[in-house]
PDB file of N, CA and C in Angstrom:
ATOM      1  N   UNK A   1      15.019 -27.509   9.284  1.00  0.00           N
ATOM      2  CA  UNK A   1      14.767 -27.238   7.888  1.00  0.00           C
ATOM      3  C   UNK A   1      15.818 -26.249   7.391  1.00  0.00           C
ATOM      4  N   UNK A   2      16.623 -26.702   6.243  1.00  0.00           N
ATOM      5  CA  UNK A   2      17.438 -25.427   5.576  1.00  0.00           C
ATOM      6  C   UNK A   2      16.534 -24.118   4.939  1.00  0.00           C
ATOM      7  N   UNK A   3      17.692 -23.388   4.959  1.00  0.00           N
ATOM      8  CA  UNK A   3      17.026 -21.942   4.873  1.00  0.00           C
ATOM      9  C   UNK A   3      18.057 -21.502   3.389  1.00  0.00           C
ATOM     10  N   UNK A   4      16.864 -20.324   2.947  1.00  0.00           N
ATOM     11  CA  UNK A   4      17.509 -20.111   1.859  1.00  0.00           C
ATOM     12  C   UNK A   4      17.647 -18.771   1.432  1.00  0.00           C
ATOM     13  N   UNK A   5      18.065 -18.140   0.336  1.00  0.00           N
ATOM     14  CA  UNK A   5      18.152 -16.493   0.420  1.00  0.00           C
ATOM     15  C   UNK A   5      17.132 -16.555  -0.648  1.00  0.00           C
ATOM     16  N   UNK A   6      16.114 -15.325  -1.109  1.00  0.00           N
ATOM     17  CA  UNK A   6      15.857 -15.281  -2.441  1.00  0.00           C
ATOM     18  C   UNK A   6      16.021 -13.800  -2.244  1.00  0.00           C
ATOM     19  N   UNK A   7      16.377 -13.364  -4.369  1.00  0.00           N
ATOM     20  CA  UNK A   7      16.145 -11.675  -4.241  1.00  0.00           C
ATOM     21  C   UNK A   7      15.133 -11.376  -4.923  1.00  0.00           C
ATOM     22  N   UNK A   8      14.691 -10.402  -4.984  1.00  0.00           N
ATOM     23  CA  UNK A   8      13.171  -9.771  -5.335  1.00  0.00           C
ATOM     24  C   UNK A   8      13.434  -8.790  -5.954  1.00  0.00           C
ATOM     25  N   UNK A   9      13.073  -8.072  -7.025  1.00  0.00           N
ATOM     26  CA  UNK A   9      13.623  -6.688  -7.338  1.00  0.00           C
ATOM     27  C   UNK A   9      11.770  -5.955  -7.468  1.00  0.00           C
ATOM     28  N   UNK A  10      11.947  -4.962  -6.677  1.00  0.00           N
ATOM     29  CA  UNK A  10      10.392  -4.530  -6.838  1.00  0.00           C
ATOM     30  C   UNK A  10      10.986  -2.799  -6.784  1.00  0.00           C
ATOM     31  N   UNK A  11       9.946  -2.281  -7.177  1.00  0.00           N
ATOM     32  CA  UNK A  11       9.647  -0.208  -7.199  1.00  0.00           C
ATOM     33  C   UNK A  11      10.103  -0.224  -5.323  1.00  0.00           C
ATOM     34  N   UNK A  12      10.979   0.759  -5.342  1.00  0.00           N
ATOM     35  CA  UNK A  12      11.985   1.285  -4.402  1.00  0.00           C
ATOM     36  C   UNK A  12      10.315   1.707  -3.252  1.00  0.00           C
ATOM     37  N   UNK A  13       9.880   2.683  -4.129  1.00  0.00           N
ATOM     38  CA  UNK A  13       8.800   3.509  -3.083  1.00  0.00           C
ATOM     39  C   UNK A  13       7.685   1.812  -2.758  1.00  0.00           C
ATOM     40  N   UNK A  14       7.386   1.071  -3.332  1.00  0.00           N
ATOM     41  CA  UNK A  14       6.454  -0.273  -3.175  1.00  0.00           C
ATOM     42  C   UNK A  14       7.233  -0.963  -1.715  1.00  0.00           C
ATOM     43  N   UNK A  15       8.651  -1.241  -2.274  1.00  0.00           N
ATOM     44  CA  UNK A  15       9.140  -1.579  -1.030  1.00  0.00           C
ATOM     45  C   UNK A  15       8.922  -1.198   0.647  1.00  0.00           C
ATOM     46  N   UNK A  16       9.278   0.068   0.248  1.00  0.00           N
ATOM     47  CA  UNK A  16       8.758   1.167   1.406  1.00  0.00           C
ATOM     48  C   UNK A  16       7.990   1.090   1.902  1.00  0.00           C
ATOM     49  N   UNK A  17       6.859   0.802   1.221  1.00  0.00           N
ATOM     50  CA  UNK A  17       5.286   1.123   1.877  1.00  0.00           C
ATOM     51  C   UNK A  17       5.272  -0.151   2.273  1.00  0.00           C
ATOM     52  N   UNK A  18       5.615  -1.349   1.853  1.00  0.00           N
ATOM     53  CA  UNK A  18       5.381  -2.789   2.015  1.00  0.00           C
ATOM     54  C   UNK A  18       6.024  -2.982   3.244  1.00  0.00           C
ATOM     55  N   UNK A  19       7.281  -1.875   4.123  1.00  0.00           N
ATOM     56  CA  UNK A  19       8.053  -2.840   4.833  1.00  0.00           C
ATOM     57  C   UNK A  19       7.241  -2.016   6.020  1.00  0.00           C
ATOM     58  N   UNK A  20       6.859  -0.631   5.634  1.00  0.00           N
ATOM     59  CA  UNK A  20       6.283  -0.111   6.611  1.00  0.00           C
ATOM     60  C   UNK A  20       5.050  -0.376   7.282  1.00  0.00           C
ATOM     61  N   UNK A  21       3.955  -1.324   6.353  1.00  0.00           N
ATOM     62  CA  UNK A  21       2.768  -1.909   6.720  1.00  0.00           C
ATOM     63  C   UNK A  21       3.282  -3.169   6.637  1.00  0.00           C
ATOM     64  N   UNK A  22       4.188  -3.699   6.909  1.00  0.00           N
ATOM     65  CA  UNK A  22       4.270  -5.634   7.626  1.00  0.00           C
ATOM     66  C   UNK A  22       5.151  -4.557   9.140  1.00  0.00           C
ATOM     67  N   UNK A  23       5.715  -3.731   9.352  1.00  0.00           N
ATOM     68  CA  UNK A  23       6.236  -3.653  10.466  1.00  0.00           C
ATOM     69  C   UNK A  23       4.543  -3.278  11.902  1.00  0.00           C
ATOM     70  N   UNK A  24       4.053  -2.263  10.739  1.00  0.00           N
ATOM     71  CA  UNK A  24       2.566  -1.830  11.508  1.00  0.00           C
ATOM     72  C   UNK A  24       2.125  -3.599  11.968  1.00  0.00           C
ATOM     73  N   UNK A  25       1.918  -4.661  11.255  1.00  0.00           N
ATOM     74  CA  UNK A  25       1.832  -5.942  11.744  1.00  0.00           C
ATOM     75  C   UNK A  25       2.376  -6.606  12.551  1.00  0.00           C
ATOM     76  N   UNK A  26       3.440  -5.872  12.398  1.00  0.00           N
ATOM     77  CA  UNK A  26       4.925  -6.746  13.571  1.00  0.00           C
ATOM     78  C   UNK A  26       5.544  -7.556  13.038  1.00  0.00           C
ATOM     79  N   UNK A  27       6.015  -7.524  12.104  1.00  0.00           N
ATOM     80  CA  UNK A  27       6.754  -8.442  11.263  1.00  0.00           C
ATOM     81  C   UNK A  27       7.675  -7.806  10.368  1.00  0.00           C
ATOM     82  N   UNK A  28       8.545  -8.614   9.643  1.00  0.00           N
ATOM     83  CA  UNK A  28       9.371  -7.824   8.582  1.00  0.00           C
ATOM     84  C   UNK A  28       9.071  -8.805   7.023  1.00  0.00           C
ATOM     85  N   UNK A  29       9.919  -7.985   6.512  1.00  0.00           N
ATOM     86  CA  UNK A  29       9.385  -7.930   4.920  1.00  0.00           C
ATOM     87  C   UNK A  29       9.774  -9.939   4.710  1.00  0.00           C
ATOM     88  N   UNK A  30      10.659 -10.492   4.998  1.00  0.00           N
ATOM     89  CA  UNK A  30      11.082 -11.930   5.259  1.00  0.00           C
ATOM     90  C   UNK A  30       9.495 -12.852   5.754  1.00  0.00           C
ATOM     91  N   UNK A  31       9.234 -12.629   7.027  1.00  0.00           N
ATOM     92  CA  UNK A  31       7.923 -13.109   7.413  1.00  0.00           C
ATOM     93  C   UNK A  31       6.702 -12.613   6.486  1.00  0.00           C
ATOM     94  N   UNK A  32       6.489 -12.094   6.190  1.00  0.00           N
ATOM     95  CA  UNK A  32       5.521 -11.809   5.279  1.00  0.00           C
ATOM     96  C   UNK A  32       5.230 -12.285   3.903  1.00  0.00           C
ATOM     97  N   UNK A  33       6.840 -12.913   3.434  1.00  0.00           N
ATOM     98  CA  UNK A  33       6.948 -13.317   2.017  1.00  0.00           C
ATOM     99  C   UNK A  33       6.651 -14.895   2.409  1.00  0.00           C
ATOM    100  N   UNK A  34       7.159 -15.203   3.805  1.00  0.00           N
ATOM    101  CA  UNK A  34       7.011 -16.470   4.092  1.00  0.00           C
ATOM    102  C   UNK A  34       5.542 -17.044   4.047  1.00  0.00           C
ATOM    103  N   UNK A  35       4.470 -16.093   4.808  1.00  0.00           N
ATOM    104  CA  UNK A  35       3.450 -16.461   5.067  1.00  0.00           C
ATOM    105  C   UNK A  35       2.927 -16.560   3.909  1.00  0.00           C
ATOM    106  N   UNK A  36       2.937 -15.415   3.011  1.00  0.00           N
ATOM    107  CA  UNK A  36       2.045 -15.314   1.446  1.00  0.00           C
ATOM    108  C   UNK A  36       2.653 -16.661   0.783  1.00  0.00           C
ATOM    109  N   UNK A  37       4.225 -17.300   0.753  1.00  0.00           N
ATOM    110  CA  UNK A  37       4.544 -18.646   0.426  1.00  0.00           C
ATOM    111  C   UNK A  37       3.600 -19.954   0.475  1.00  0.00           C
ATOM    112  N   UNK A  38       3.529 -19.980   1.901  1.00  0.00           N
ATOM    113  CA  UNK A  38       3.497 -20.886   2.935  1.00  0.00           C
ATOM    114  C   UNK A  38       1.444 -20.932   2.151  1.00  0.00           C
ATOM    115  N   UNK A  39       0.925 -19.770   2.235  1.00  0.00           N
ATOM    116  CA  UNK A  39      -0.585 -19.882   1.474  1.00  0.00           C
ATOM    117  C   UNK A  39      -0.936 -20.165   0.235  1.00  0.00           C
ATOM    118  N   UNK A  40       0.181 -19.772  -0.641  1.00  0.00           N
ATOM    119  CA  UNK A  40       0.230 -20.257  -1.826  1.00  0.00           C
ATOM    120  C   UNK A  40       0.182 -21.986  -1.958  1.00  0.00           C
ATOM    121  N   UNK A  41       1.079 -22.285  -1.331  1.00  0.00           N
ATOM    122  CA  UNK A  41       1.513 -23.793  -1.731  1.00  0.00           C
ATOM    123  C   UNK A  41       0.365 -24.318  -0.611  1.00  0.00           C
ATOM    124  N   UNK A  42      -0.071 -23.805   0.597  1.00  0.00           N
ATOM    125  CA  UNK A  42      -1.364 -24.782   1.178  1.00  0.00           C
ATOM    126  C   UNK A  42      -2.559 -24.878   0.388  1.00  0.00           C
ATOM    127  N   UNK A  43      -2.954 -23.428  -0.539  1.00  0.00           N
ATOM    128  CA  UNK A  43      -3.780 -23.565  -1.243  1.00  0.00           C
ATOM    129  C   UNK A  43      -3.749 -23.615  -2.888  1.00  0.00           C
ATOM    130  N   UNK A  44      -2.799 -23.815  -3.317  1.00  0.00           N
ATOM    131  CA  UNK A  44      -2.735 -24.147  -4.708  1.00  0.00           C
ATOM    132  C   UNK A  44      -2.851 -23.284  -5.651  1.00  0.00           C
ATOM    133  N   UNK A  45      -2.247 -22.185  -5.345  1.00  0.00           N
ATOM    134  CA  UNK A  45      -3.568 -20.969  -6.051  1.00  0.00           C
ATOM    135  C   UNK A  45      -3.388 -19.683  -5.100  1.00  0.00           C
ATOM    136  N   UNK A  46      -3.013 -18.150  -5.820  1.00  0.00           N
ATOM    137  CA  UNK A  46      -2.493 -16.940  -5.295  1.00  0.00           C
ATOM    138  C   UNK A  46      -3.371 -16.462  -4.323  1.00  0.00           C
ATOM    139  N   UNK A  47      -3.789 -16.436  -3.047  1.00  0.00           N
ATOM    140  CA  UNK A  47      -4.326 -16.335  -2.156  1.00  0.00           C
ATOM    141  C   UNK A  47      -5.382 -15.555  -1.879  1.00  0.00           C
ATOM    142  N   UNK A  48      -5.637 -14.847  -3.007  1.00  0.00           N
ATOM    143  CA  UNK A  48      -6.438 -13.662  -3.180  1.00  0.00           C
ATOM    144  C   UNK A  48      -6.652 -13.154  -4.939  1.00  0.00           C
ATOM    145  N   UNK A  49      -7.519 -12.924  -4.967  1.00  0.00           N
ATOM    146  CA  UNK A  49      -8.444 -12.040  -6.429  1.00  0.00           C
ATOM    147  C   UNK A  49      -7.180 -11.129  -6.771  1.00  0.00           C
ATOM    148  N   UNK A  50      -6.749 -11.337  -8.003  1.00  0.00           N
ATOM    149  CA  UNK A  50      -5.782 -10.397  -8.688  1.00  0.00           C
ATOM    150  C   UNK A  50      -6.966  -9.891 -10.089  1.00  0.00           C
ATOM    151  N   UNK A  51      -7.406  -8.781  -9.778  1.00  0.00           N
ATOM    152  CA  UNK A  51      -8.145  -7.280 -10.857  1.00  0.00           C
ATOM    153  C   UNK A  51      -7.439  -5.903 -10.971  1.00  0.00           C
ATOM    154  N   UNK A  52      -8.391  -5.728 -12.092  1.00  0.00           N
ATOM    155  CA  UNK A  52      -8.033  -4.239 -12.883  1.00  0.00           C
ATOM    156  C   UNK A  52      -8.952  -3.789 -11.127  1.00  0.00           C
ATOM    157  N   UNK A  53      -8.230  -2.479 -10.588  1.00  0.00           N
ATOM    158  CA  UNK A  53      -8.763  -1.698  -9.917  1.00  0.00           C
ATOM    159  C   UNK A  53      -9.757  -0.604 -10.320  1.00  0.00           C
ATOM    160  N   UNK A  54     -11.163  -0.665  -9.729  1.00  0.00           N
ATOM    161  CA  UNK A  54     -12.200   0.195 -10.541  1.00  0.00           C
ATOM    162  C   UNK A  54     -11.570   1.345  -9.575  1.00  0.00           C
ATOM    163  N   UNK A  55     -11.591   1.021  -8.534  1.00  0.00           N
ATOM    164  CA  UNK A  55     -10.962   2.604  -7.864  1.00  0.00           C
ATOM    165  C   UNK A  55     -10.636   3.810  -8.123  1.00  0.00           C
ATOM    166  N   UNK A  56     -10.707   4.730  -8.867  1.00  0.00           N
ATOM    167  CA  UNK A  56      -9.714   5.382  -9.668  1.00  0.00           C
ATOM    168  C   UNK A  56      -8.711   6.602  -8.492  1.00  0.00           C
ATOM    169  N   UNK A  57      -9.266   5.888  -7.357  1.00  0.00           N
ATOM    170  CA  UNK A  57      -8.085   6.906  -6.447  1.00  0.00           C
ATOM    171  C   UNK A  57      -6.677   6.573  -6.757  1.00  0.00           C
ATOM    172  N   UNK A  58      -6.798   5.290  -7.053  1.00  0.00           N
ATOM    173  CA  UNK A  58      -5.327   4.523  -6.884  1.00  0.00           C
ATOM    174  C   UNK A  58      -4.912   4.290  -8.093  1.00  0.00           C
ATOM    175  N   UNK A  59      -5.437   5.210  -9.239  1.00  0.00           N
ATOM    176  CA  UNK A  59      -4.876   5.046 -10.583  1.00  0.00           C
ATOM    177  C   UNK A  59      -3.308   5.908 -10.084  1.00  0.00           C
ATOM    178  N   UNK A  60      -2.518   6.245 -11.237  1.00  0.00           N
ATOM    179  CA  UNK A  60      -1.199   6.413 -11.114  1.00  0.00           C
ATOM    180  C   UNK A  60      -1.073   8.088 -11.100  1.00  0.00           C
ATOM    181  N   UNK A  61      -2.013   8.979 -11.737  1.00  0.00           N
ATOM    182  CA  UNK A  61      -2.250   9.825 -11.430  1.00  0.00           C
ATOM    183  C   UNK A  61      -2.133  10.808 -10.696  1.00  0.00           C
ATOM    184  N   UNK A  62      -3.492   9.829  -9.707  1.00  0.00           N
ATOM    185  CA  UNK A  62      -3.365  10.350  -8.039  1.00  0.00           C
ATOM    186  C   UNK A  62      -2.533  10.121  -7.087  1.00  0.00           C
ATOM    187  N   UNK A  63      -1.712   8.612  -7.279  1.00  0.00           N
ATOM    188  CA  UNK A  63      -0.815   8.294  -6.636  1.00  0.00           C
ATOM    189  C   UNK A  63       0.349   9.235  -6.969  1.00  0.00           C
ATOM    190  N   UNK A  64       0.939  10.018  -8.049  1.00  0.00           N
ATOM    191  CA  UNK A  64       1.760  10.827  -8.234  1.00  0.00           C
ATOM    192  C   UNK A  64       1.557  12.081  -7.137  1.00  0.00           C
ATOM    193  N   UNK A  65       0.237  12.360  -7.591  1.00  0.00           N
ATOM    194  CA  UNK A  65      -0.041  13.893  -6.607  1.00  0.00           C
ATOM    195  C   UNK A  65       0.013  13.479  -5.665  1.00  0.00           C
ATOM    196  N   UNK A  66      -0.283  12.390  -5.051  1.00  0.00           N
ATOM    197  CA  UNK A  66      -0.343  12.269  -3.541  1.00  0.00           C
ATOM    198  C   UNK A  66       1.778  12.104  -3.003  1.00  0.00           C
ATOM    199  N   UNK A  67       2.373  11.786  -3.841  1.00  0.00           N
ATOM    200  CA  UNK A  67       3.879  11.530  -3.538  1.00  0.00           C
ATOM    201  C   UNK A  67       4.096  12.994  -3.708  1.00  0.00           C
ATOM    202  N   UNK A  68       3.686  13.466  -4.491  1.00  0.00           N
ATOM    203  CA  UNK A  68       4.389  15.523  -4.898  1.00  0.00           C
ATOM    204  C   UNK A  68       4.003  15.882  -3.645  1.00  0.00           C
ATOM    205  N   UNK A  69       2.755  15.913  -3.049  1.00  0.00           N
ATOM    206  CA  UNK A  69       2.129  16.510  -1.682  1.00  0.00           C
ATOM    207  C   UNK A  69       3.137  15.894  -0.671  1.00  0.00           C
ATOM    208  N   UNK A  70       3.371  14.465  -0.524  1.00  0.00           N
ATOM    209  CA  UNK A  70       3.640  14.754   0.595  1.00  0.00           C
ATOM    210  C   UNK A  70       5.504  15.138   0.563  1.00  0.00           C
ATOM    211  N   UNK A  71       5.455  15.284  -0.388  1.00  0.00           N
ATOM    212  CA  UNK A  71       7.219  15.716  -0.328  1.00  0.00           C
ATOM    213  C   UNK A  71       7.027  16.746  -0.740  1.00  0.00           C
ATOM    214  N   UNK A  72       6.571  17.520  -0.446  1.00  0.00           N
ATOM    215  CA  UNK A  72       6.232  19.331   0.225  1.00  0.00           C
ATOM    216  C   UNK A  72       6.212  19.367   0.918  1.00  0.00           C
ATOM    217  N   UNK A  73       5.182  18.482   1.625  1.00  0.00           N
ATOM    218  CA  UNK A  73       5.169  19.006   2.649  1.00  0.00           C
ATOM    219  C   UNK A  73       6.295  18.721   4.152  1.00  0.00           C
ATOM    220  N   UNK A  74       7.076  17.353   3.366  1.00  0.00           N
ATOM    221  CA  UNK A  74       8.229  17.008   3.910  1.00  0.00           C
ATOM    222  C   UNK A  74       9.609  18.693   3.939  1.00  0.00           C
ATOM    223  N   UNK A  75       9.615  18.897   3.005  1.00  0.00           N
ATOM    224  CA  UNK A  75       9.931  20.289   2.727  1.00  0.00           C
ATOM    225  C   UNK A  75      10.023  21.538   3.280  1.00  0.00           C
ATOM    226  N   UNK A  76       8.758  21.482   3.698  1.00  0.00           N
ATOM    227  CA  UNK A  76       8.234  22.695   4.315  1.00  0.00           C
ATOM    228  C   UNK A  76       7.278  23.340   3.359  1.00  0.00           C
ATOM    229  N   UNK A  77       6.929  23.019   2.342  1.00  0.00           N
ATOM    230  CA  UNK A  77       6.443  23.822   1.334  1.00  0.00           C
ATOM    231  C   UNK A  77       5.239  23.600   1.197  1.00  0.00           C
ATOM    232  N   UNK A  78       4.820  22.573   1.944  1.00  0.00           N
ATOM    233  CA  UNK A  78       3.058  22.511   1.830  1.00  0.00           C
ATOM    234  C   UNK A  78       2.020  23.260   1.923  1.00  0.00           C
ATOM    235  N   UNK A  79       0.459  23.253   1.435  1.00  0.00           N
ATOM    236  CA  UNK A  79      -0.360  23.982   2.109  1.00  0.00           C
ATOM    237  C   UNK A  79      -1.081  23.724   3.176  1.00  0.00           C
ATOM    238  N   UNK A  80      -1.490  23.835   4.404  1.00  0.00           N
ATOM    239  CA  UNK A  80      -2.374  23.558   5.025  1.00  0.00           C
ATOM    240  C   UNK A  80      -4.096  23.769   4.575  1.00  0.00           C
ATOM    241  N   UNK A  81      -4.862  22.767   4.561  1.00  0.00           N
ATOM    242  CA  UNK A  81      -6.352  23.169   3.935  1.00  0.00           C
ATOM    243  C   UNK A  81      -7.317  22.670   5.263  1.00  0.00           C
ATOM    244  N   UNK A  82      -8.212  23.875   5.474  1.00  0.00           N
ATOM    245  CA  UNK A  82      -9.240  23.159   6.332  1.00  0.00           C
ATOM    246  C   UNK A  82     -10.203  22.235   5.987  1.00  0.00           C
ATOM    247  N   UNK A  83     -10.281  21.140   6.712  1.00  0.00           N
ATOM    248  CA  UNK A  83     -11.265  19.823   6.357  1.00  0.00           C
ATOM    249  C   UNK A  83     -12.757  20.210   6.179  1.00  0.00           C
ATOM    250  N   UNK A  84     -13.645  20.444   4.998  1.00  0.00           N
ATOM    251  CA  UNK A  84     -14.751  20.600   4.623  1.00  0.00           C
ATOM    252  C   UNK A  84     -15.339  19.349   4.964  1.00  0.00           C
ATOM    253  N   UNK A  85     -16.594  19.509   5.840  1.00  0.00           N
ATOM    254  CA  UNK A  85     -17.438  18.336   5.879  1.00  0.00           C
ATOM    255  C   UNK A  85     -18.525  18.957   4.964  1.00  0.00           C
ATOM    256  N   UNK A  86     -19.066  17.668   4.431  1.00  0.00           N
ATOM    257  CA  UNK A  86     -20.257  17.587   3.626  1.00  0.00           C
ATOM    258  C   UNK A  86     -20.884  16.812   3.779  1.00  0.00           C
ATOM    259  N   UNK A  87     -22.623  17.531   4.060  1.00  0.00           N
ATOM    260  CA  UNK A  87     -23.768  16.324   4.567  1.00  0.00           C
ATOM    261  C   UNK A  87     -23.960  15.377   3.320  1.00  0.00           C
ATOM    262  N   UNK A  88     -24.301  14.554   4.267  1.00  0.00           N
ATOM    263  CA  UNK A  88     -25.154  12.855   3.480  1.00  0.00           C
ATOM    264  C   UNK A  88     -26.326  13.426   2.238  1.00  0.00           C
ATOM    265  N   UNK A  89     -26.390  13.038   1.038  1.00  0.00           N
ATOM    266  CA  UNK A  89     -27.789  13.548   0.201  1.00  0.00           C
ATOM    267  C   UNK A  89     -28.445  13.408   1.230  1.00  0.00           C
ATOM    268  N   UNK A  90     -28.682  12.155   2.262  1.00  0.00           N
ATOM    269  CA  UNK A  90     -29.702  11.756   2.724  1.00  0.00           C
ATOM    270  C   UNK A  90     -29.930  12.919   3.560  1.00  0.00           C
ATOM    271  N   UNK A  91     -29.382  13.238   4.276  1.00  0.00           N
ATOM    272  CA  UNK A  91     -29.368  14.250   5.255  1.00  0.00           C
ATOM    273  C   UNK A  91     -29.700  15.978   4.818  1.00  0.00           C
ATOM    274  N   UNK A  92     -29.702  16.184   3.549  1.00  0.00           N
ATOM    275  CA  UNK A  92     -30.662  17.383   3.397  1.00  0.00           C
ATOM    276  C   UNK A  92     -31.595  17.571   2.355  1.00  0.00           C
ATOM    277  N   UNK A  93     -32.326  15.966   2.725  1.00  0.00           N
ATOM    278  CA  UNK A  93     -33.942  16.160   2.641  1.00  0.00           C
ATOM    279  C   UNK A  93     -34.694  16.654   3.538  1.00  0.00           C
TER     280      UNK A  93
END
């Protein structure tokens, strides 16, 4: 089967995270576009539910603070915070 090039232009930091979780899989960013392909055209139709995210961790927001944090702490400039646990409601009846 011939092979072909395509280019993609996506957010620099999206890339990043994308090549770093298909490598956590064992794969690279190529195999991954293949497979999501390869599901598209077996099933006719984008392989998965595309929604507004109710989440609001992953609004743009938090995703900012969470990029400022960790490039502090890349830095050196971070804070260290101790992990607060907090019981279940259920648990202090």
């Amino acid at each position: 089967m011939a092979q072909t090039t395509i280019n993609i232009r996506m957010d620099e930091d999206l890339k990043k995270q994308a090549e770093y979780l298909f490598s956590e899989f064992g794969m690279n960013m190529t195999t991954a576009f293949t497979i999501f392909a390869k599901a598209v055209v077996r099933e006719r139709r984008i392989p998965f539910e595309i929604s507004i995210s109710s989440d609001d961790f992953f609004n743009e927001y938090n995703q900012e603070r969470i990029r400022k944090s960790i490039e502090s702490i890349k830095t050196g400039k971070g804070i260290a915070h101790d992990l607060i646990e907090v019981a279940d409601e259920k648990d202090l009846v």
